[in-house]
PDB file of N, CA and C in Angstrom:
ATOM      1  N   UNK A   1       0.832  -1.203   0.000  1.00  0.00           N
ATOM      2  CA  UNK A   1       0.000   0.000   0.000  1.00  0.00           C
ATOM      3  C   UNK A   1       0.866   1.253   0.000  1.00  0.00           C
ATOM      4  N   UNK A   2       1.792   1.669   0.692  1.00  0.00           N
ATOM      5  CA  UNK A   2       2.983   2.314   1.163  1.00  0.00           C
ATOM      6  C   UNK A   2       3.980   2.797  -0.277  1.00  0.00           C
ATOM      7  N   UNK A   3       3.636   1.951  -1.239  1.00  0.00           N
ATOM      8  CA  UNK A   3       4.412   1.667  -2.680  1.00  0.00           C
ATOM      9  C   UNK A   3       3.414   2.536  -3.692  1.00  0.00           C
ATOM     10  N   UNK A   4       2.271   1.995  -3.481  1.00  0.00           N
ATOM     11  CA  UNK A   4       1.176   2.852  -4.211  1.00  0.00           C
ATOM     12  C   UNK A   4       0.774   4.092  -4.303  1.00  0.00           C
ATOM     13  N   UNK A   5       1.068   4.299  -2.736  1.00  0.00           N
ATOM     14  CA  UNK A   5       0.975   5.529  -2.603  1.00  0.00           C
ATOM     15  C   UNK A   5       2.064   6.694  -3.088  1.00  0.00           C
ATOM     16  N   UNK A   6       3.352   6.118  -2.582  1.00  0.00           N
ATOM     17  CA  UNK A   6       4.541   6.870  -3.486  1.00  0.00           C
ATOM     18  C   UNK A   6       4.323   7.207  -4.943  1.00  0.00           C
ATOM     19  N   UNK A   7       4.213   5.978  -5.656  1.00  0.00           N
ATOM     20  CA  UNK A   7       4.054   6.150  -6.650  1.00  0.00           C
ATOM     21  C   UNK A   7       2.728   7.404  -7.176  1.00  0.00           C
ATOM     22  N   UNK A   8       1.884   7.290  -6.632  1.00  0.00           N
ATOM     23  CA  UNK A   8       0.808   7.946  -6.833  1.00  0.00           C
ATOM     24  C   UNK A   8       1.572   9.440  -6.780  1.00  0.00           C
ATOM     25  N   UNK A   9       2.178   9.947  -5.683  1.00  0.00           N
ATOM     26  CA  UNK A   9       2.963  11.348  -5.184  1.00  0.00           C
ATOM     27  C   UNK A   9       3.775  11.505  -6.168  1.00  0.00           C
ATOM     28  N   UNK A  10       4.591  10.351  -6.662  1.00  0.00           N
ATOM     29  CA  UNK A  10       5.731  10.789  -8.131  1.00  0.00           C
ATOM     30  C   UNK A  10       4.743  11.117  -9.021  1.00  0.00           C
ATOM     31  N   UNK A  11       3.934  10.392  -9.731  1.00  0.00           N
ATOM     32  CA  UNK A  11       3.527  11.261 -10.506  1.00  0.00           C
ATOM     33  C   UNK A  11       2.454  12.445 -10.567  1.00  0.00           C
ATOM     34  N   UNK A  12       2.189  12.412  -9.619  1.00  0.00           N
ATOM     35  CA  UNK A  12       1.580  14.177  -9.197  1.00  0.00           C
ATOM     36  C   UNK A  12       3.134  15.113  -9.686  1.00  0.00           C
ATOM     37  N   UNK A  13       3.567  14.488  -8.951  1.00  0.00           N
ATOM     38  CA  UNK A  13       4.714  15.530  -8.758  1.00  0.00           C
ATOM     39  C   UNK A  13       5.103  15.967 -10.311  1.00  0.00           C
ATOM     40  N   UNK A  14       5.582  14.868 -10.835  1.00  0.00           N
ATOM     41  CA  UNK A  14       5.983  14.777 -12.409  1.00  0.00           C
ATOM     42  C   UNK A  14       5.386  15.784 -13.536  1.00  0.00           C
ATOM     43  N   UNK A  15       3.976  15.096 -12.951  1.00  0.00           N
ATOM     44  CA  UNK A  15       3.035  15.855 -13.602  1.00  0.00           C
ATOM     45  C   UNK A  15       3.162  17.318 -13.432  1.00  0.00           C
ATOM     46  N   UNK A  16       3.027  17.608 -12.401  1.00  0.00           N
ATOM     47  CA  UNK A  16       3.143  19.076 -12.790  1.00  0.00           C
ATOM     48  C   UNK A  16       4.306  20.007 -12.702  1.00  0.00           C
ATOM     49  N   UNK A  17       5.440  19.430 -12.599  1.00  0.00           N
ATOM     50  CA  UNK A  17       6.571  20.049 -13.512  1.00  0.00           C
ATOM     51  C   UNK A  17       6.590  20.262 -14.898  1.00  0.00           C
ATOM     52  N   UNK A  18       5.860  18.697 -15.200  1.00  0.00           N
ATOM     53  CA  UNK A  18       5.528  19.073 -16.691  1.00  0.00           C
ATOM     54  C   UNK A  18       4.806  19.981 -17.412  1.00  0.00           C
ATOM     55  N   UNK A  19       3.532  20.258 -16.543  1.00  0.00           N
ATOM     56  CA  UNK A  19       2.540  21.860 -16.488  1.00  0.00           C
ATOM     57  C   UNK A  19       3.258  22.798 -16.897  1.00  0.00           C
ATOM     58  N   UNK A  20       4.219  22.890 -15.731  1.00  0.00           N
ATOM     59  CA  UNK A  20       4.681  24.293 -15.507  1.00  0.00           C
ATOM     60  C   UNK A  20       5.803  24.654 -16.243  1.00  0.00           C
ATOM     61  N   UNK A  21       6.752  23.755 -16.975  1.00  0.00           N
ATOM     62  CA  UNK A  21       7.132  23.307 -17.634  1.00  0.00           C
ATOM     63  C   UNK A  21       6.776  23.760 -19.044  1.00  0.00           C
ATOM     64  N   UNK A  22       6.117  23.775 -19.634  1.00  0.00           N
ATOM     65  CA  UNK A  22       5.020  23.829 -20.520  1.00  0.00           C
ATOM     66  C   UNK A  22       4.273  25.135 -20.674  1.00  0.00           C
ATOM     67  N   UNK A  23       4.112  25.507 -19.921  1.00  0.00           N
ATOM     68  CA  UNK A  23       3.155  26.756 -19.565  1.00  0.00           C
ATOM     69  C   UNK A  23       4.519  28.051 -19.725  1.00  0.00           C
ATOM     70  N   UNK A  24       5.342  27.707 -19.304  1.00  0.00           N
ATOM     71  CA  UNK A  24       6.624  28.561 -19.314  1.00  0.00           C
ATOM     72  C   UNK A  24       7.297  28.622 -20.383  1.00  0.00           C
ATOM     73  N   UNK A  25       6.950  27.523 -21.144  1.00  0.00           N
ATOM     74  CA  UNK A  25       7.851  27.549 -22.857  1.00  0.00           C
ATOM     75  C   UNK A  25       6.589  28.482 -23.843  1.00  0.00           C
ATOM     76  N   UNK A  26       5.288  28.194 -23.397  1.00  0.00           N
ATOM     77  CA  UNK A  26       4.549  29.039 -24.381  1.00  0.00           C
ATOM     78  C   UNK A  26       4.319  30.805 -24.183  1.00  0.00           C
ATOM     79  N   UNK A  27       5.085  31.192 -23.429  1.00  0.00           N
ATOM     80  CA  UNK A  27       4.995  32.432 -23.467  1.00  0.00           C
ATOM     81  C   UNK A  27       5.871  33.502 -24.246  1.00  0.00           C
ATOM     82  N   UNK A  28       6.795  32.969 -24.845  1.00  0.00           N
ATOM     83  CA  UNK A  28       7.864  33.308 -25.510  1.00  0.00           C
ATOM     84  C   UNK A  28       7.483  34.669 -26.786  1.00  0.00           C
ATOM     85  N   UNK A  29       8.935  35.273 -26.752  1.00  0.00           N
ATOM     86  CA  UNK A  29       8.147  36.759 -27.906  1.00  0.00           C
ATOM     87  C   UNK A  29       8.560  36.067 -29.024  1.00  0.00           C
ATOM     88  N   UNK A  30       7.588  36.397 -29.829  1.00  0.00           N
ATOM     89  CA  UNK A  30       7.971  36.243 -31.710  1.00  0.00           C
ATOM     90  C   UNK A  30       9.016  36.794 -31.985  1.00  0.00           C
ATOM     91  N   UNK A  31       9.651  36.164 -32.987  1.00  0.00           N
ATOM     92  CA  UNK A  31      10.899  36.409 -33.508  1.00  0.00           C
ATOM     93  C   UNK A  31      10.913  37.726 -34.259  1.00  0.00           C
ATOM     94  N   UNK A  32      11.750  38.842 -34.037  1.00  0.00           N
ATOM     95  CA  UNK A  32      11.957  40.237 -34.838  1.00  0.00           C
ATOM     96  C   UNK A  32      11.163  41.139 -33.118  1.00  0.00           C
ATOM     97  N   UNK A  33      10.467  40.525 -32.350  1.00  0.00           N
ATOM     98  CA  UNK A  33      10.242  41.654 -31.151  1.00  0.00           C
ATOM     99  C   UNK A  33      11.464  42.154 -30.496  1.00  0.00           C
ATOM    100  N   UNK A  34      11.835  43.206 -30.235  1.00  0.00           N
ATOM    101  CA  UNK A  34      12.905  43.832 -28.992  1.00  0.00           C
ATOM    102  C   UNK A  34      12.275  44.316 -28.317  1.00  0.00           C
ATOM    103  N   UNK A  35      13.292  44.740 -26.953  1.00  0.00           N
ATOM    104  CA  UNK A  35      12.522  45.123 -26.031  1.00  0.00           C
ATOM    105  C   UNK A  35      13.248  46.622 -25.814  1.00  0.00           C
ATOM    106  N   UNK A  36      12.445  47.515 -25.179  1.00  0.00           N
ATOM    107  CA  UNK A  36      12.427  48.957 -25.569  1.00  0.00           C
ATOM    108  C   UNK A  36      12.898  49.198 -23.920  1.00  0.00           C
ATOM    109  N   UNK A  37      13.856  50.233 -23.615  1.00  0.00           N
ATOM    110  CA  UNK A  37      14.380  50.579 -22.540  1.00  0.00           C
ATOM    111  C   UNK A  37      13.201  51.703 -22.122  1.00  0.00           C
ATOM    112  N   UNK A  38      12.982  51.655 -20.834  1.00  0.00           N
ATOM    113  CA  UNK A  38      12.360  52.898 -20.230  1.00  0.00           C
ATOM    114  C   UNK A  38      12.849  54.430 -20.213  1.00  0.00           C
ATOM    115  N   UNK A  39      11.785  54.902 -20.563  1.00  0.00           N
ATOM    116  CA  UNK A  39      12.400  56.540 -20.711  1.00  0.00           C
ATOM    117  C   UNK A  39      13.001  57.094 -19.534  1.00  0.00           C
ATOM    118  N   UNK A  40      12.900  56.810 -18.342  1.00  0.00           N
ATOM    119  CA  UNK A  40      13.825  57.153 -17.238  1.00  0.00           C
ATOM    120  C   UNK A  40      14.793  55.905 -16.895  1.00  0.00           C
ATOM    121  N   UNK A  41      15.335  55.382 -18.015  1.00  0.00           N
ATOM    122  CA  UNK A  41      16.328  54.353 -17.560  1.00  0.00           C
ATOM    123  C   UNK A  41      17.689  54.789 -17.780  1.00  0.00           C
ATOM    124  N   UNK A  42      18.393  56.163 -17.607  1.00  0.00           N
ATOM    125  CA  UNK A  42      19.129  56.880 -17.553  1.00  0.00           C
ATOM    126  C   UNK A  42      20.645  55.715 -16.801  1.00  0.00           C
ATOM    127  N   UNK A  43      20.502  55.141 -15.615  1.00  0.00           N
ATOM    128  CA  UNK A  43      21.433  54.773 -14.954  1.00  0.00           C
ATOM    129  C   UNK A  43      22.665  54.058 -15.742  1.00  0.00           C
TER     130      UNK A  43
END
């Protein structure tokens, strides 16, 4: 029972590394975007 249950916790776990994982690769900018400095970014 003790075995089942582990197992059950690995792949929770797995699982949602893989989510987040995932969720973090699709946010990405299109290719040709830059990013624009702030007008008070003087320093």
């Amino acid at each position: 029972m003790g075995i089942f249950i582990f197992i059950v916790i690995v792949l929770f776990v797995v699982g949602g590394l893989l989510i987040l994982l995932r969720s973090a690769n699709s946010h990405k900018l299109p290719e040709g975007i830059e990013s624009k400095p702030y007008s008070d970014d003087d320093d």
